[in-house]
Protein backbone atom coordinates (compact mmCIF):
# COMPACT_ATOMS: atom_id res chain seq x y z
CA UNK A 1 0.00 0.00 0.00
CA UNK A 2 1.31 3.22 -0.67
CA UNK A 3 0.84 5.98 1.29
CA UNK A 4 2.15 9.21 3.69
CA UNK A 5 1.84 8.80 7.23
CA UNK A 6 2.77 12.08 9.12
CA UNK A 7 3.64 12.13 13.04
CA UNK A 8 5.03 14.40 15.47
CA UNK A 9 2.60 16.35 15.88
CA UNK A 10 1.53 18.05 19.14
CA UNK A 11 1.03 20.96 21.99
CA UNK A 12 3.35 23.02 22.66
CA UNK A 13 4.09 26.40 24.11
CA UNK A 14 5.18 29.41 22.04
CA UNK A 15 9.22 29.39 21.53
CA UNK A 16 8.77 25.93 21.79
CA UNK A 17 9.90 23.67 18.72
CA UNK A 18 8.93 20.42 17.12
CA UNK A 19 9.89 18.01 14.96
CA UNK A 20 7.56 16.39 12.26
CA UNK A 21 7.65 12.96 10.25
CA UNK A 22 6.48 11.90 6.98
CA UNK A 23 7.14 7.95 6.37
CA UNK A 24 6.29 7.50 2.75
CA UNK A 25 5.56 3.74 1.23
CA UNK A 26 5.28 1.86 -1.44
CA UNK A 27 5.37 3.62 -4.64
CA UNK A 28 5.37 7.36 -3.39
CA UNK A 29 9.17 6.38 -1.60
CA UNK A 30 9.96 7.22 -5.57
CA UNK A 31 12.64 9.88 -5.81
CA UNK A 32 10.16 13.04 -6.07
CA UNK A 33 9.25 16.38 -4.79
CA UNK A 34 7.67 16.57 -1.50
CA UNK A 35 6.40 19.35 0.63
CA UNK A 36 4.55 20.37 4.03
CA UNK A 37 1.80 22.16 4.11
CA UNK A 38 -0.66 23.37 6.76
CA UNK A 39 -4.45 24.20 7.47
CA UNK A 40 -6.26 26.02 9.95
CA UNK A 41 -10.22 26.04 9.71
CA UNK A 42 -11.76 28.01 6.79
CA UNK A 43 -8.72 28.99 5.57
CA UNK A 44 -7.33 27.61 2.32
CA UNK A 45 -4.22 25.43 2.79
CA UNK A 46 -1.08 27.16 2.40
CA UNK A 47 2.71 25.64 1.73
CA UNK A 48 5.08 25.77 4.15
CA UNK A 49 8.25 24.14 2.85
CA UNK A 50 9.45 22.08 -0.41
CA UNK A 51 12.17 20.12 -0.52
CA UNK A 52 13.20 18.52 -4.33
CA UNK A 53 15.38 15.71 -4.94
CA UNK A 54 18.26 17.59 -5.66
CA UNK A 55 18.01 19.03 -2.45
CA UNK A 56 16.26 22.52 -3.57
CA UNK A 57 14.25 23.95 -0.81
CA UNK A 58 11.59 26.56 -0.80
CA UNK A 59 9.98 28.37 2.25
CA UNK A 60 7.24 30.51 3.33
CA UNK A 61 8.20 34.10 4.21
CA UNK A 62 6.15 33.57 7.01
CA UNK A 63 8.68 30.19 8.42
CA UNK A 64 11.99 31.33 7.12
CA UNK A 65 14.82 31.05 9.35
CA UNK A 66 12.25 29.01 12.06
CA UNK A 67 12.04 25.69 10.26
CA UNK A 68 13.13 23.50 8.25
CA UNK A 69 12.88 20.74 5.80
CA UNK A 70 14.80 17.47 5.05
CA UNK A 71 14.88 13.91 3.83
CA UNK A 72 16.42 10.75 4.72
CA UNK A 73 16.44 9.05 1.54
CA UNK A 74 17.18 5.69 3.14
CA UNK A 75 13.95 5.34 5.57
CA UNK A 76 11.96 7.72 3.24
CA UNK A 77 11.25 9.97 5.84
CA UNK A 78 10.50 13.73 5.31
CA UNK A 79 10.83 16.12 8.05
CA UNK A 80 10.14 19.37 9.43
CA UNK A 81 12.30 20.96 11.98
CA UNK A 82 9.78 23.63 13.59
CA UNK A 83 12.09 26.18 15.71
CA UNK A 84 10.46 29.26 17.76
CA UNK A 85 6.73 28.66 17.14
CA UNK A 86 4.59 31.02 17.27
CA UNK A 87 0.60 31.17 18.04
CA UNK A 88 0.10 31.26 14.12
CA UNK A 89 1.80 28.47 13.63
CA UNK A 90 -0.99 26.30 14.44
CA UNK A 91 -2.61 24.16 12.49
CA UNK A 92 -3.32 20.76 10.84
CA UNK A 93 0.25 20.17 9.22
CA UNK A 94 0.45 18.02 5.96
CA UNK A 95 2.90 15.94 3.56
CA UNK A 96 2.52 15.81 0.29
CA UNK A 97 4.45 14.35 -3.03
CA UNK A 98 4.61 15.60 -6.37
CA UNK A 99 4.94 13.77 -9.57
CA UNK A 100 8.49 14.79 -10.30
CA UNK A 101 11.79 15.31 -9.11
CA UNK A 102 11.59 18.75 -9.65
CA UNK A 103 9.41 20.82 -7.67
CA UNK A 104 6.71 22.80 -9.49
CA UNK A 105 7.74 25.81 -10.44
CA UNK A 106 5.16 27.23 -7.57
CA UNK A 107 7.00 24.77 -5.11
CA UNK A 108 4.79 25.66 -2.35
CA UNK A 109 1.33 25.76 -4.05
CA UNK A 110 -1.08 22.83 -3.18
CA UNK A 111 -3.06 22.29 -6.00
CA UNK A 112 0.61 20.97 -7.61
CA UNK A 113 0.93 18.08 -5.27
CA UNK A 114 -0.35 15.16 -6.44
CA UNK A 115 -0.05 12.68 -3.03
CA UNK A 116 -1.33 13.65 0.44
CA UNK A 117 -0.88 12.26 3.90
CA UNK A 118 -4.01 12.34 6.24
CA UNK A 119 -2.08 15.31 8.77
CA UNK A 120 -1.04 15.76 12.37
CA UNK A 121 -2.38 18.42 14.35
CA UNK A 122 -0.03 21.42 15.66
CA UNK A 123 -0.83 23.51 18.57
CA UNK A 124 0.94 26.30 19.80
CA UNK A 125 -0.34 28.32 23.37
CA UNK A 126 0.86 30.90 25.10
C-alpha cells in the first residue's frame, strides 16, 4: 500500500519547537518532490516548505529562518524541523508528493501536489 503517514505532531508552548515525520511507502518512496503544508479552519491550505530531490528547498516568508525541511532518503522519511513557534503556527500540518523530481515551479502551491498524507495536528499556546 502506498501511502504518507505524518507524526510528530503536538502541543506546545510558544518558543517551543517540534519536529515532524512523513514515512512515505510503497510507490510514493519514488525519488520526487515533496512538501509540508498546513491548514487552519476556513482557511485555504497554504505551503510551508518544499524540498526537491536535488536538495532545492523553498519556504514561506512567514517560516523562514524558524524551520526546516529534510529527507532521509534511506527510511523515506521527510521532516520538518519547527524552531520558535509562534501562536500562528498552528494548524493541521500536511505531507505531500509531487509527480516529479523537480518541484513545481510554484513549489509551495497545493493544488501541484499530487499525493497527500491524512495530517497531524499542531498547537501552539501561550
Amino acid at each position: 500500500q502506498s501511502q504518507l503517514v505524518e507524526s510528530g505532531g503536538g502541543s506546545v508552548q510558544a518558543g517551543g519547537s517540534l519536529r515532524l515525520s512523513c514515512e512515505a511507502s510503497g510507490y510514493l518512496t519514488a525519488s520526487r518532490c515533496m512538501g509540508w503544508f498546513r491548514q487552519v479552519p476556513g482557511k485555504e491550505r497554504e505551503g510551508v516548505a518544499s524540498l526537491d530531490d536535488f536538495g532545492t528547498t523553498n519556504y514561506a516568508n512567514s517560516v523562514k529562518r524558524r524551520f526546516s525541511i529534510s529527507r532521509d532518503k534511506a527510511k523515506s522519511i521527510l521532516y520538518l524541523e519547527m524552531n520558535s513557534l509562534k501562536l500562528e503556527d498552528t494548524a493541521m500540518y500536511y505531507c505531500a508528493g509531487a509527480n516529479s523530481a523537480r518541484c513545481p515551479s510554484r513549489p509551495l502551491e497545493y493544488r501541484l501536489y499530487n499525493y497527500w498524507g491524512r495530517g497531524t495536528q499542531v498547537t501552539v499556546s501561550s
